[in-house]
Protein backbone atom coordinates (compact mmCIF):
# COMPACT_ATOMS: atom_id res chain seq x y z
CA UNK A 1 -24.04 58.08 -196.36
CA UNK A 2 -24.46 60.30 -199.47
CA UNK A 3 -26.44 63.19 -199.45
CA UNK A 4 -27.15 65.67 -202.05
CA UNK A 5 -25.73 68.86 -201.77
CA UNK A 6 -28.42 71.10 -200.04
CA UNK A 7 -29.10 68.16 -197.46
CA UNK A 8 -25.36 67.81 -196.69
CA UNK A 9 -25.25 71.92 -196.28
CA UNK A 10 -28.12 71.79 -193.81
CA UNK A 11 -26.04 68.89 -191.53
CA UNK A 12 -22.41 70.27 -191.48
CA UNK A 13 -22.41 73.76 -192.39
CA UNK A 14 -26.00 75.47 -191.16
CA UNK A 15 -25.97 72.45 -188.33
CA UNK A 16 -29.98 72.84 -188.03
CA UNK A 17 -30.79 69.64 -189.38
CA UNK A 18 -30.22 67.20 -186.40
CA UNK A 19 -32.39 64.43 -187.54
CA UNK A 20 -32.39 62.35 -190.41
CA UNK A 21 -34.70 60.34 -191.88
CA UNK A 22 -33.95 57.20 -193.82
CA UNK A 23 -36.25 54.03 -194.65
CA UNK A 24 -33.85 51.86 -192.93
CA UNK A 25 -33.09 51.44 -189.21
CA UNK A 26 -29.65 52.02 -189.49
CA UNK A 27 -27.43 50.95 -186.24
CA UNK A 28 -26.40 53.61 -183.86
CA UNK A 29 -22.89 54.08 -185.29
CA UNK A 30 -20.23 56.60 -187.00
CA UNK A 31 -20.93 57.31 -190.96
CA UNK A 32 -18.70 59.18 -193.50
CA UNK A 33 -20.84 61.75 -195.10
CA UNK A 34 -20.41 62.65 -198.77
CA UNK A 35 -21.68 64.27 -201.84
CA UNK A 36 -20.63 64.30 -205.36
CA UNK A 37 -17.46 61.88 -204.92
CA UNK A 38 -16.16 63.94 -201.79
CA UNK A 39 -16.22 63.11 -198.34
CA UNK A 40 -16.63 66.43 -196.05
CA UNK A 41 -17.35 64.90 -192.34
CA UNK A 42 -17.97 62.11 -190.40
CA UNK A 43 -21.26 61.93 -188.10
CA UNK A 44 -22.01 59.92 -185.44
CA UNK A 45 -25.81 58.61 -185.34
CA UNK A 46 -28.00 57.84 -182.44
CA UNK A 47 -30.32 55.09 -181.30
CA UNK A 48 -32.58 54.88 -184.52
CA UNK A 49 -36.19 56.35 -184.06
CA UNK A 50 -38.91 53.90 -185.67
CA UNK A 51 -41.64 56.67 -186.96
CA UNK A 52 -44.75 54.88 -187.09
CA UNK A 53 -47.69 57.36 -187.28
CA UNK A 54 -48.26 60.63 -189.52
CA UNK A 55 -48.37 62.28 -186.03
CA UNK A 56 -45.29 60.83 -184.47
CA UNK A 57 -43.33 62.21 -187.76
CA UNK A 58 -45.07 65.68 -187.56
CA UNK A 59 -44.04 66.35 -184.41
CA UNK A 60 -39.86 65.17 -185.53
CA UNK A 61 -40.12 66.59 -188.71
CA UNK A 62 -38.40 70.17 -187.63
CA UNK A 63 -35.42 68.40 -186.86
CA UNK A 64 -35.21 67.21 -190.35
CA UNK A 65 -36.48 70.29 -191.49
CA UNK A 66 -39.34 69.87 -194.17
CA UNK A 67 -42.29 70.98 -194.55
CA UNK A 68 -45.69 69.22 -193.44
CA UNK A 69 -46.40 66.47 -194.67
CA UNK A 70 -49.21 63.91 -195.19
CA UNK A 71 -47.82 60.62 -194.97
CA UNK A 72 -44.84 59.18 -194.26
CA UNK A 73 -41.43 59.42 -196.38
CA UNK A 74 -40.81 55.68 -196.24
CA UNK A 75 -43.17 52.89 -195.94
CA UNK A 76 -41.10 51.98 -192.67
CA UNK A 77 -39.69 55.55 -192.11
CA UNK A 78 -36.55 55.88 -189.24
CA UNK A 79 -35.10 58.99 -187.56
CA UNK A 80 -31.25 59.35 -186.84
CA UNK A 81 -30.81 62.20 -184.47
CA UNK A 82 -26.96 63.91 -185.26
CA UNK A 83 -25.08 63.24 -181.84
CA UNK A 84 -21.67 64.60 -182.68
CA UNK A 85 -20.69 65.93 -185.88
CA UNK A 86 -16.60 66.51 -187.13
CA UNK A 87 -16.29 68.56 -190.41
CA UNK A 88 -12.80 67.59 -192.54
CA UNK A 89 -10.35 70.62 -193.03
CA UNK A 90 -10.47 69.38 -196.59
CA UNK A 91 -12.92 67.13 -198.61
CA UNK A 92 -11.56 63.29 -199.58
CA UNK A 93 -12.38 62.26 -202.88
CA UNK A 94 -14.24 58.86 -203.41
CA UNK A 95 -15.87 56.53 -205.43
CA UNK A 96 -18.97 55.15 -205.33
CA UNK A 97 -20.71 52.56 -207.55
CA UNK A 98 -22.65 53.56 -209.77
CA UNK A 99 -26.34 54.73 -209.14
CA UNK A 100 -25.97 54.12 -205.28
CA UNK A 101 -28.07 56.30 -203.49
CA UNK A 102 -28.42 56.12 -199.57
CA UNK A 103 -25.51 54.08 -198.14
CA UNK A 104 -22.58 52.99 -199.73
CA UNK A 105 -19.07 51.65 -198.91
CA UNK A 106 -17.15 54.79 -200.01
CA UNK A 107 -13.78 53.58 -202.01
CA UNK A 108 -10.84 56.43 -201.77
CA UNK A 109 -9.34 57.64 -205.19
C-alpha cells in the first residue's frame, strides 16, 4: 500500500493510527507499506470493517485519526484495523507505475 509520508509516520513510527480507511474492502492479509519509492514495513490487516453510516465512521474515526467529519471518505468507505506491524532496519527501494495511488504491486530496483 502507498501512503504519503505523514500517514505512513502516524502507522510505523507514532503507532497511533491503528485503523485505516480505504474505499475498497481489501482481504484480511499482509501488505508492504511504502512511500516515495521505499518500502519501510510490512503490516498485517484485519477482517475489513464495511462503514456504512456517518455515525458508524464517527465513532472509528480516532483510530484513523482525523478530524470530524460529515460524510463519509469513500462512497463505500472500509476500515483495516493494524493487527501486527514489523518496521524494516532499512527502507527497500521500489518502483511503482506511474500515478498509482492506493495499492500497487511494488517492483524492487
Amino acid at each position: 500500500m502507498v501512503f504519503t509520508a505523514d500517514w505512513l509516520r502516524r502507522i510505523v513510527v507514532s503507532r497511533d493510527k491503528t485503523l485505516e480507511i480505504r474505499g475498497t474492502g481489501y482481504k484480511q492479509k499482509t501488505f508492504l507499506l511504502g512511500c516515495k519509492g521505499k518500502i519501510v514495513a510490512r503490516c498485517d490487516f484485519g477482517e475489513p470493517i464495511h462503514i456504512k453510516t456517518v455515525a458508524q465512521w464517527n465513532r472509528l474515526r480516532s483510530q484513523h485519526r482525523v478530524p470530524g467529519t460529515k460524510k463519509l471518505p469513500y462512497k463505500k468507505t472500509f476500515g483495516l484495523p493494524v493487527q501486527r506491524l514489523t518496521p524494516f532496519h532499512s527502507p527497500y527501494e521500489y518502483t511503482a507505475p506511474r500515478g498509482a495511488i492506493g495499492g500497487v504491486i511494488y517492483r524492487g530496483t
